[in-house]
Protein backbone atom coordinates (compact mmCIF):
# COMPACT_ATOMS: atom_id res chain seq x y z
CA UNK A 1 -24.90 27.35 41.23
CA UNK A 2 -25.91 25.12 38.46
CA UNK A 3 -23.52 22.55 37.70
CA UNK A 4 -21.55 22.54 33.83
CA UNK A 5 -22.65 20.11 31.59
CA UNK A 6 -20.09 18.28 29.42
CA UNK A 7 -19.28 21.13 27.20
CA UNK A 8 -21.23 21.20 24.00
CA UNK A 9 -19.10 21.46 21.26
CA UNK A 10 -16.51 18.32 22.63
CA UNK A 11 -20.00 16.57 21.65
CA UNK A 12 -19.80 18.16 18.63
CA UNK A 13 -16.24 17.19 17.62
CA UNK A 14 -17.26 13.33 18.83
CA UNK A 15 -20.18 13.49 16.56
CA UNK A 16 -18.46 14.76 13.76
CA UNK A 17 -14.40 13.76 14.05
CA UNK A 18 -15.18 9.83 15.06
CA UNK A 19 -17.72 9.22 12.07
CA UNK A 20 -15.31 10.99 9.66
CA UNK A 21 -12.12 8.89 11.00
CA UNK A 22 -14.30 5.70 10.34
CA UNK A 23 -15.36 6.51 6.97
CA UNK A 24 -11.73 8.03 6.34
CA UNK A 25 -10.12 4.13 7.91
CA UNK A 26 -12.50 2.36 5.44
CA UNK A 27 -11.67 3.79 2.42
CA UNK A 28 -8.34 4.22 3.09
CA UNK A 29 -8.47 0.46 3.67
CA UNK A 30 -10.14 -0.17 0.77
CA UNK A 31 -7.40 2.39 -1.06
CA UNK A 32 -4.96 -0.18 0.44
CA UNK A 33 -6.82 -3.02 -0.72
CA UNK A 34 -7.33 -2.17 -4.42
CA UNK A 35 -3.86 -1.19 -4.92
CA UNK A 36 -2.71 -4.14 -3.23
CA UNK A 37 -4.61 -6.53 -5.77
CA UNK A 38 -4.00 -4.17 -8.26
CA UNK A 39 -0.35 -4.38 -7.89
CA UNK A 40 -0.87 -8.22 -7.77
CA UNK A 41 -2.59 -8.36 -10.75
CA UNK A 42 0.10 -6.60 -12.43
CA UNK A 43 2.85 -8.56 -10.93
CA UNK A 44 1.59 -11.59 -11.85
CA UNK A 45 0.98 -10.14 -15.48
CA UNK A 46 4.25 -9.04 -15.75
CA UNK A 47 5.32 -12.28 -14.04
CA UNK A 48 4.05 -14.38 -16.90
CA UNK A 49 4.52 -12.13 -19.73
CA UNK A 50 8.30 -12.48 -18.58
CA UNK A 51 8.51 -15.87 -18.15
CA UNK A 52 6.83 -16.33 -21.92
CA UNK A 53 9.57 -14.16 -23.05
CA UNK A 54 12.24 -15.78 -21.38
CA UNK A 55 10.86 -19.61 -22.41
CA UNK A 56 10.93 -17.93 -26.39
CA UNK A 57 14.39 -16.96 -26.01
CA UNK A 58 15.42 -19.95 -24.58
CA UNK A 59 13.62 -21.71 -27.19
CA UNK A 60 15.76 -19.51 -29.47
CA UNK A 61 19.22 -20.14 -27.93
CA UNK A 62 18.99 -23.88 -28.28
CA UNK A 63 17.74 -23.28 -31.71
CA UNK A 64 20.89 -21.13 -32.85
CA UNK A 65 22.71 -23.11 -30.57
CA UNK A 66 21.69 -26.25 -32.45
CA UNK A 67 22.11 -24.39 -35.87
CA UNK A 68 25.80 -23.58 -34.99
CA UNK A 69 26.72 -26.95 -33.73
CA UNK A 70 25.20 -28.35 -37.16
CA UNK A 71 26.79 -25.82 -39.14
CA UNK A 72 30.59 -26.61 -37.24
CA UNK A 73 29.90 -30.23 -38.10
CA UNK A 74 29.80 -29.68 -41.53
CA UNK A 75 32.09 -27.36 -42.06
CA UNK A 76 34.91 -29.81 -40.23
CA UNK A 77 33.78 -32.81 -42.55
CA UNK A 78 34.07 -30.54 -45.37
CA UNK A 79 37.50 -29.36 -44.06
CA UNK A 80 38.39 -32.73 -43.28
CA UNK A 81 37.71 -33.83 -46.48
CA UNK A 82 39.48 -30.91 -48.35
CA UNK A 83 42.54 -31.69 -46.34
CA UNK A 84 42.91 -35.08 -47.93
CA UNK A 85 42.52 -33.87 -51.32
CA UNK A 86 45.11 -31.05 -50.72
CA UNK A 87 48.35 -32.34 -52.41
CA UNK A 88 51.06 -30.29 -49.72
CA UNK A 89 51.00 -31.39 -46.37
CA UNK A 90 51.64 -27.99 -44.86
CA UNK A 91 48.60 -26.50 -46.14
CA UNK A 92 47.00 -29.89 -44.92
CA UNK A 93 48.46 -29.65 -41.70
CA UNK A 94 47.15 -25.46 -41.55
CA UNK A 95 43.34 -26.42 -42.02
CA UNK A 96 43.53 -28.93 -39.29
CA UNK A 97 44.93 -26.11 -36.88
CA UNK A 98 42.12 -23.39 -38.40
CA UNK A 99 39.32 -26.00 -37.42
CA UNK A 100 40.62 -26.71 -33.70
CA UNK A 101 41.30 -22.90 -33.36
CA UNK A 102 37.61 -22.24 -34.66
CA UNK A 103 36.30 -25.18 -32.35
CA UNK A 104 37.77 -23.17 -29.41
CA UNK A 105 36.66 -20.23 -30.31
CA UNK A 106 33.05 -21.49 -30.68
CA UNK A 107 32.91 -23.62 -27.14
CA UNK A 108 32.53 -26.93 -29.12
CA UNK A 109 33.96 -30.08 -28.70
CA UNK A 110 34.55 -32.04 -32.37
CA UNK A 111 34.94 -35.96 -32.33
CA UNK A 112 35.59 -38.00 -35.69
CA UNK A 113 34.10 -41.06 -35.26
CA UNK A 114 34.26 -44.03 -37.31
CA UNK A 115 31.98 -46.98 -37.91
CA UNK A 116 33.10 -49.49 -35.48
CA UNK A 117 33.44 -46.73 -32.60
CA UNK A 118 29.54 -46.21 -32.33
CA UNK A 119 28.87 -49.17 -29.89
CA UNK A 120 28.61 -47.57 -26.14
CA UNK A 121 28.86 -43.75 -27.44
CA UNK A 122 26.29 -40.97 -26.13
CA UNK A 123 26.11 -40.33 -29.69
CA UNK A 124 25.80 -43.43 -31.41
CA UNK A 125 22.47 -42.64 -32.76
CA UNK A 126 24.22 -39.62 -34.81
CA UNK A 127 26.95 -42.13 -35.89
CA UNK A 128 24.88 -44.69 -37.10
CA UNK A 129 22.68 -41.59 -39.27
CA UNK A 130 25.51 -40.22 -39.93
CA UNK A 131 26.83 -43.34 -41.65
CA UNK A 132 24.38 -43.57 -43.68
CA UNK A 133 24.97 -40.18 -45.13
CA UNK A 134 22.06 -38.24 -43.24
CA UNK A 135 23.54 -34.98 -41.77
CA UNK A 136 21.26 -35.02 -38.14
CA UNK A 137 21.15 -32.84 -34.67
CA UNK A 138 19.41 -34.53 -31.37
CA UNK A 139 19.80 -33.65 -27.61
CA UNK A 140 22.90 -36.62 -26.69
CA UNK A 141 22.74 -37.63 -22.90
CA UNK A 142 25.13 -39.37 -20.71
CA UNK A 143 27.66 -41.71 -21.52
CA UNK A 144 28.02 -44.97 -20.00
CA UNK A 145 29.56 -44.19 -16.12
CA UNK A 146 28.99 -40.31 -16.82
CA UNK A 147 26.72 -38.47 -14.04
CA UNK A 148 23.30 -36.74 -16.10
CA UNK A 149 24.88 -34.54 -18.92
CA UNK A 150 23.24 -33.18 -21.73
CA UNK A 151 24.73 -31.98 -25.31
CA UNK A 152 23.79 -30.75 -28.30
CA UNK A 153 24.89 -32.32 -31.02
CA UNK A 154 25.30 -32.83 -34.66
CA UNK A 155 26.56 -35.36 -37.18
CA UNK A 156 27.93 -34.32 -40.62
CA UNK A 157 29.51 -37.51 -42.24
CA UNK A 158 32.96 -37.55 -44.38
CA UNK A 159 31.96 -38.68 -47.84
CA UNK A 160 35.04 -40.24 -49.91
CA UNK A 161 35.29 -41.91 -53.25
CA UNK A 162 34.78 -45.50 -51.47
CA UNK A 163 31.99 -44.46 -49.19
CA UNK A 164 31.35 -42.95 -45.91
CA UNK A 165 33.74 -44.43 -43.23
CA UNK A 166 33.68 -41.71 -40.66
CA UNK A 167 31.51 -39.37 -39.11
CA UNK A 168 31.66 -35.81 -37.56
CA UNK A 169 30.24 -35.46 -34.33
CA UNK A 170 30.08 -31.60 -33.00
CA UNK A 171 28.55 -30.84 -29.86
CA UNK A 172 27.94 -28.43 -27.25
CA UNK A 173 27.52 -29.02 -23.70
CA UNK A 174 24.31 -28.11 -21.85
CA UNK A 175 26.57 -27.57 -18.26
CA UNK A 176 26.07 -24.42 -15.80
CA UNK A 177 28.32 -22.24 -17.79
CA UNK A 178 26.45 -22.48 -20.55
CA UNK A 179 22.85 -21.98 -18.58
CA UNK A 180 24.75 -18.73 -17.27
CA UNK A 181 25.08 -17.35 -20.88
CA UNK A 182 21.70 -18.63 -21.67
CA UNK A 183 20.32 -16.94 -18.27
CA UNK A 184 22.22 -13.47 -18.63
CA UNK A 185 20.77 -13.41 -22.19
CA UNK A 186 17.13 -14.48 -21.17
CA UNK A 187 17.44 -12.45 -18.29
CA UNK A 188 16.10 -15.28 -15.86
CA UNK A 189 17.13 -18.19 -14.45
CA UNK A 190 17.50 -21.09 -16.58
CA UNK A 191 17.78 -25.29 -16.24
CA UNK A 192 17.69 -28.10 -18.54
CA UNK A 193 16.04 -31.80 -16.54
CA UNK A 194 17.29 -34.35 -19.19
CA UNK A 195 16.98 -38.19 -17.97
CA UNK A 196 15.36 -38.07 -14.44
CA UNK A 197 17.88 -35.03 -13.34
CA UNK A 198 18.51 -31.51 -13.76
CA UNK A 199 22.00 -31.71 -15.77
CA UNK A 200 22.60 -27.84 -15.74
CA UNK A 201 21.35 -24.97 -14.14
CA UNK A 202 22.12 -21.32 -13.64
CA UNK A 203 20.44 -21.14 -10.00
CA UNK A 204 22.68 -20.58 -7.08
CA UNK A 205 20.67 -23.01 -5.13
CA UNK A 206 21.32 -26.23 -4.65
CA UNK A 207 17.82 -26.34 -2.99
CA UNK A 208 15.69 -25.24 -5.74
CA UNK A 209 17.42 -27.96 -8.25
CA UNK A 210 16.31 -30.19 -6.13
CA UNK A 211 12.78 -29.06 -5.29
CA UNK A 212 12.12 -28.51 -9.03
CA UNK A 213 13.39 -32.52 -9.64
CA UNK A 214 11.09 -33.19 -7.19
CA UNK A 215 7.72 -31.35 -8.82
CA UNK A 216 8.89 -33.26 -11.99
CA UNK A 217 7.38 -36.37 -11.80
CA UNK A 218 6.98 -38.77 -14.81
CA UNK A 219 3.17 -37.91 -15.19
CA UNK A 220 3.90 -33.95 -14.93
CA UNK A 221 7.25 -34.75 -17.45
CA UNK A 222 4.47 -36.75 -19.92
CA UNK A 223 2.15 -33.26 -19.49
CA UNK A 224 4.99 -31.05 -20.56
CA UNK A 225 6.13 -32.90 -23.33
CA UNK A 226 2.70 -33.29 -24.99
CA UNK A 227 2.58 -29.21 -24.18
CA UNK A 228 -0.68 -29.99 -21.71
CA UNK A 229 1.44 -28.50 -18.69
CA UNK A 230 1.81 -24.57 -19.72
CA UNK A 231 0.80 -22.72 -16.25
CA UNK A 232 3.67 -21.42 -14.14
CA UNK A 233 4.17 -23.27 -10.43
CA UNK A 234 5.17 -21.70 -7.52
CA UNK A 235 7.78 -23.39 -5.78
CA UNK A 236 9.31 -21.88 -2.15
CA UNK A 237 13.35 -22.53 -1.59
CA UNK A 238 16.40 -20.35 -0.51
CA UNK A 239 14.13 -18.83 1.51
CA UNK A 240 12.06 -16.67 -0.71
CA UNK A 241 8.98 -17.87 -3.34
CA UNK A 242 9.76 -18.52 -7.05
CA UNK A 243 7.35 -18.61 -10.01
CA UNK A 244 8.55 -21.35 -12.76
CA UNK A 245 7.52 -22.27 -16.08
CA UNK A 246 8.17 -26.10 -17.38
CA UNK A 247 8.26 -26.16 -21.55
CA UNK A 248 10.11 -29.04 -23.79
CA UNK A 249 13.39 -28.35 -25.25
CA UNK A 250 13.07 -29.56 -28.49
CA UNK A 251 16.21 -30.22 -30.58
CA UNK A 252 16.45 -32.72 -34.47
CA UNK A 253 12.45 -32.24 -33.85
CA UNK A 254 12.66 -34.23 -30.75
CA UNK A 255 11.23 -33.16 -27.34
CA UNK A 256 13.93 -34.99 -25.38
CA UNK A 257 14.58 -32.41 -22.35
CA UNK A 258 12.64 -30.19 -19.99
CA UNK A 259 13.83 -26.48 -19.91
CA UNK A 260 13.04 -24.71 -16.32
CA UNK A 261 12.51 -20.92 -16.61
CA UNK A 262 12.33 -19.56 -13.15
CA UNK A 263 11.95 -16.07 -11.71
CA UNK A 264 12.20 -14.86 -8.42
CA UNK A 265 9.30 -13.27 -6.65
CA UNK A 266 11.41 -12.10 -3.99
CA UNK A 267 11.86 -8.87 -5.08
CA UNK A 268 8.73 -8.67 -6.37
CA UNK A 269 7.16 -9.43 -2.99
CA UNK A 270 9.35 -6.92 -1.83
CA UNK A 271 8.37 -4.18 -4.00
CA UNK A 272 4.58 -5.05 -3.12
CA UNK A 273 5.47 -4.96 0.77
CA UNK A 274 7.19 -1.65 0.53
CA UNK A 275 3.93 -0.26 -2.11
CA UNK A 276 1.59 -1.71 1.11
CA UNK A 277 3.58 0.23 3.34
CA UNK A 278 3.67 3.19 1.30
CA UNK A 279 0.26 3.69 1.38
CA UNK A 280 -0.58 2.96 4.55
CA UNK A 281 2.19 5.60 5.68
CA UNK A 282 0.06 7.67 3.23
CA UNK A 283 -2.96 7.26 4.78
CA UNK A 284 -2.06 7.45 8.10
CA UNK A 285 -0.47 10.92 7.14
CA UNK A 286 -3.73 12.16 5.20
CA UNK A 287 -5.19 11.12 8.44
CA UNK A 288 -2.92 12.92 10.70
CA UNK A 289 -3.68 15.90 8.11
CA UNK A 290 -7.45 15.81 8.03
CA UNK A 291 -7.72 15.21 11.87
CA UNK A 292 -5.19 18.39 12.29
CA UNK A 293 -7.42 20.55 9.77
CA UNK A 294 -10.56 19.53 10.73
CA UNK A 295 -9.55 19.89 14.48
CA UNK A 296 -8.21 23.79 13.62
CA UNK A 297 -11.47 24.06 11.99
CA UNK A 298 -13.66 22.88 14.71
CA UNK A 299 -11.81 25.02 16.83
CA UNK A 300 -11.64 28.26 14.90
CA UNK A 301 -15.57 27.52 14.91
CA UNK A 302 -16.29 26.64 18.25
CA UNK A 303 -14.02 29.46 19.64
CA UNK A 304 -16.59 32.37 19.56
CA UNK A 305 -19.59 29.53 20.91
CA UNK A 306 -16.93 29.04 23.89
CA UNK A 307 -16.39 32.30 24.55
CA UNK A 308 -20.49 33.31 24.30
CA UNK A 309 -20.77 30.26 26.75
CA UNK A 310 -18.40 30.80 29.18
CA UNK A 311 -20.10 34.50 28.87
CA UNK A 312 -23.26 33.20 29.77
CA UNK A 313 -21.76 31.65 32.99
CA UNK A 314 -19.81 34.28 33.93
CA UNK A 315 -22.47 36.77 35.55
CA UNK A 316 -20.81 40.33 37.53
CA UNK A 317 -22.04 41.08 40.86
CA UNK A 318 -25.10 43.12 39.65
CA UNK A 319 -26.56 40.35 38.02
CA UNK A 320 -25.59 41.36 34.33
CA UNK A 321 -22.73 39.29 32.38
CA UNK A 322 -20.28 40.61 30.35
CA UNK A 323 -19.76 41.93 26.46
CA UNK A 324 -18.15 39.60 24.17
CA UNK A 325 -15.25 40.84 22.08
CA UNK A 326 -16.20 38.27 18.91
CA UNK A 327 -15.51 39.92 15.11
CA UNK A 328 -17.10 37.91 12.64
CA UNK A 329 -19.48 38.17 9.81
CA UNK A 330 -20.92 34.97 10.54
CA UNK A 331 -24.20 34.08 12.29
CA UNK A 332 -21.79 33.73 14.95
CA UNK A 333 -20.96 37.00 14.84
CA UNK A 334 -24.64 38.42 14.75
CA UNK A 335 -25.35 36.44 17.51
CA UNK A 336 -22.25 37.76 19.39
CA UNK A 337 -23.66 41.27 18.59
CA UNK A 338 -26.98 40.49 19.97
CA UNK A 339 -25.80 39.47 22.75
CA UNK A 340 -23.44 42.48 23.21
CA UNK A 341 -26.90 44.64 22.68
CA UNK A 342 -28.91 42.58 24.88
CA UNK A 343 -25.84 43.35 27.62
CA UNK A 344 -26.46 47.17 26.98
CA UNK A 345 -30.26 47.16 26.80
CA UNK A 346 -30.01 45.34 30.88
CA UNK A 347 -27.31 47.42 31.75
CA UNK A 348 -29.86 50.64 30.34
CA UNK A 349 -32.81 49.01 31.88
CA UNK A 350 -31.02 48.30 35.66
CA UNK A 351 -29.87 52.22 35.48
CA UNK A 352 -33.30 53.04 35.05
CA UNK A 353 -34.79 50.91 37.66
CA UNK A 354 -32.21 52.35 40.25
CA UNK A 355 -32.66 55.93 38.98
CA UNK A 356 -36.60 55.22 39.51
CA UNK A 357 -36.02 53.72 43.37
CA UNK A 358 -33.88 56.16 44.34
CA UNK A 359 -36.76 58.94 43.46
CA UNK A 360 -38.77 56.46 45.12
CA UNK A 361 -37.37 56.64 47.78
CA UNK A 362 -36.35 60.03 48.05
CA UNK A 363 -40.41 60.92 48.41
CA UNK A 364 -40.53 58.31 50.90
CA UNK A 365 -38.20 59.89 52.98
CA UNK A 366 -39.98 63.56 51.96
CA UNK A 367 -43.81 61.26 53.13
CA UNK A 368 -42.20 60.30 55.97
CA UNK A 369 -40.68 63.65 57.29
CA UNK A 370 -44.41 64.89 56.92
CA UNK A 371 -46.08 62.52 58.71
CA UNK A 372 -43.46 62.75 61.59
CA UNK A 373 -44.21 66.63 61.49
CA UNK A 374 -48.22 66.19 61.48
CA UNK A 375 -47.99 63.77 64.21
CA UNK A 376 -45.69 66.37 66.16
CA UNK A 377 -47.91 69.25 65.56
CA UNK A 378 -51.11 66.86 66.32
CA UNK A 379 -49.96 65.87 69.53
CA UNK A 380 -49.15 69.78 70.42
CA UNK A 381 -52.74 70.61 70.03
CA UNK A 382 -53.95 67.35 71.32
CA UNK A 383 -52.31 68.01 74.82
CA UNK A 384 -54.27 71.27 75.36
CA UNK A 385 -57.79 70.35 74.51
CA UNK A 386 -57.27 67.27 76.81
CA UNK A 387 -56.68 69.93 79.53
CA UNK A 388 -59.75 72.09 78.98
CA UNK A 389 -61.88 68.41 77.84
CA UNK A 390 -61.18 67.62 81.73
CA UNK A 391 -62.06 70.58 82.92
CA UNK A 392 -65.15 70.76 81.31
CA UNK A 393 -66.13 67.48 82.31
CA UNK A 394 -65.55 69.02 85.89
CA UNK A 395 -68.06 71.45 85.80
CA UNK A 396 -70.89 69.57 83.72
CA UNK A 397 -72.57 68.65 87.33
CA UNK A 398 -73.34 72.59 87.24
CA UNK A 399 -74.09 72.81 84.32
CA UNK A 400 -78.38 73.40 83.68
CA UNK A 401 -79.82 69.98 81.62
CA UNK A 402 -81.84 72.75 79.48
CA UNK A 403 -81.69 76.10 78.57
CA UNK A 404 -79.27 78.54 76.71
CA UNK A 405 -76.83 78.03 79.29
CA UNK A 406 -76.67 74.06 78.30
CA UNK A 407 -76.49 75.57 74.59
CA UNK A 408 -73.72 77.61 75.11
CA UNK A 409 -71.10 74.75 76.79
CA UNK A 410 -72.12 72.45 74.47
């Protein structure tokens, strides 16, 4: 019996499945990889087109915020001014409570200062403009013994008939409440580094105050303020990575602070994990899919070449196999037919051949029943004539050498 080879059509599917799973894996890799840098690119795009928006409306807030605090300042020298030319004390005494009420209302703290009050003040600078009649806004720092603070503030001064004696100062702190309605509104994280320390901030971090003080050195701090220094850092605290962008806070036309926009890429990263992960769960399914169809493909193929196989193999005691029971019209079906007629034309051929031995032997038996009968009937006559052959041969002494008589026995 002739040993089976490995079946014919699992070479087949080898040939066929493994090359198409490797060329499937490597663009499906290279699916993952495109997308990947794609979504990348567009993070970072949308990275820095946020952080440009936030640093403008930033820029904006201190702007307004610095408008406001210069228009307050004014409008309390004015009041205080009006208040002392206002005969009736009650109606004196009614503008001074209107201004504190509006101060409160605004968030800003109003100081009168006059001109021997200036020596030792975060805001002497204003006073001393001030007294001179020059209505002036700057970023004011710490005061002597006060941790790193930073204020807007503006100067208005009070002008009377014998001169200018006193000056409004107006200001609005720069602390963490404030960088919380500057953040909600800019829609990022926001700090101000104003002499050698971040004075406010809206991060939750302690950490990442810290770690930006520390990327601030006075060469980088030169860089911003000069506006050399524009591309976003990366910095990594709290645990996840953070994209920041350094620009000047610029108040009275004087670059005296550093604002700190920062966004978190944490989420970000996050949605690019999940996006990886996505597609490779995509791939892997398409996979899955493409295997399964090609598989019930290969199989709803290689069924009928099985079953001719196996038919081929299979071979009934008289030497003839079996008919196939394929229905196709493929070429797998013709050759299921011709086999099936090649089956019949054997079959035909063997009935023949054992129709045509049986009559050949049938007139074998017939040649052989003769011969036995010619060979009974020969010996019959044989035994006779041996009987009168020895008898003759007894009397050929007496018979004459010559003559008619010799003639006649012979």
């Amino acid at each position: 019996m002739i040993p089976a080879p490995v079946p014919w059509y699992f070479r087949i599917r080898a040939r066929i499945l493994l090359p198409s799973i490797a060329l499937f894996i490597l663009f499906a890799a290279l699916a993952i990889f495109g997308s990947t840098r794609q979504l990348t690119e567009m993070v970072d795009r949308d990275t820095l087109e946020e952080l440009r928006s936030s640093g403008s409306v930033l820029d904006q807030l201190v702007a307004d915020a610095e408008r406001r605090v210069s228009l307050h300042a004014r409008f309390v020298s004015d009041m205080m001014r009006l208040t002392e030319e206002v005969p009736d004390t009650g109606t004196g005494r009614s503008i001074l409570i209107y201004i504190l009420e509006y101060s409160r209302q605004e968030e800003f703290l109003t100081r009168v200062h006059r001109a021997n009050q200036s020596g030792g003040d975060p805001f002497g600078r204003l006073i001393r403009k001030g007294l001179l009649g020059i209505r002036a806004s700057e970023l004011a720092g710490s005061a002597p013994g006060e941790q790193g603070a930073a204020r807007i503030a503006a100067a208005s001064p009070i002008q009377r008939g014998d001169g200018i004696r006193e000056v409004v100062v107006s200001w609005l702190e720069l602390d963490d409440r404030t960088l919380q309605s500057f953040s909600r509104k800019a829609g990022t994280d926001l700090s101000i580094f104003h002499e050698g320390a971040i004075v406010a901030t809206s991060l939750r971090d302690a950490e990442c105050a810290d770690r930006i003080a520390d990327v601030l050195t006075p060469e980088f701090r030169q860089e911003i303020l000069v506006g050399t220094a524009t591309s976003p850092r990366e910095l990594e605290c709290g645990g996840e990575p953070w994209r920041m962008r350094f620009q000047p806070v610029e108040v009275g036309y004087r670059k005296a602070a550093i604002g700190v926009v920062s966004l978190s890429l944490g989420s970000l990263v996050q949605a690019r994990t999940r996006a990886t992960r996505n597609t490779i769960l995509a791939a892997v399914a398409l996979l899955l899919l493409a295997t399964w169809g090609y598989t019930a493909i290969v199989r709803r193929i290689t069924r009928p070449i099985r079953t001719l196989s196996r038919a081929t193999r299979n071979v009934d005691k008289d030497g003839i196999g079996q008919e196939v029971d394929i229905s196709s019209r493929s070429e797998i079906g013709g050759l299921a037919s011709g086999y099936n007629e090649m089956i019949r034309r054997l079959r035909a051929s063997k009935a023949e051949l054992e129709e045509l031995h049986s009559k050949e032997m049938e007139r074998a038996n017939r040649l052989a029943t003769l011969g036995e009968l010619a060979g009974g009937i020969a010996h019959e006559v044989r035994n006779p004539l041996a009987g009168i052959s020895g008898a003759m041969q007894c009397f050929e002494s007496d018979i004459p050498r010559e003559g008619d008589k010799r003639e006649m026995y012979q």
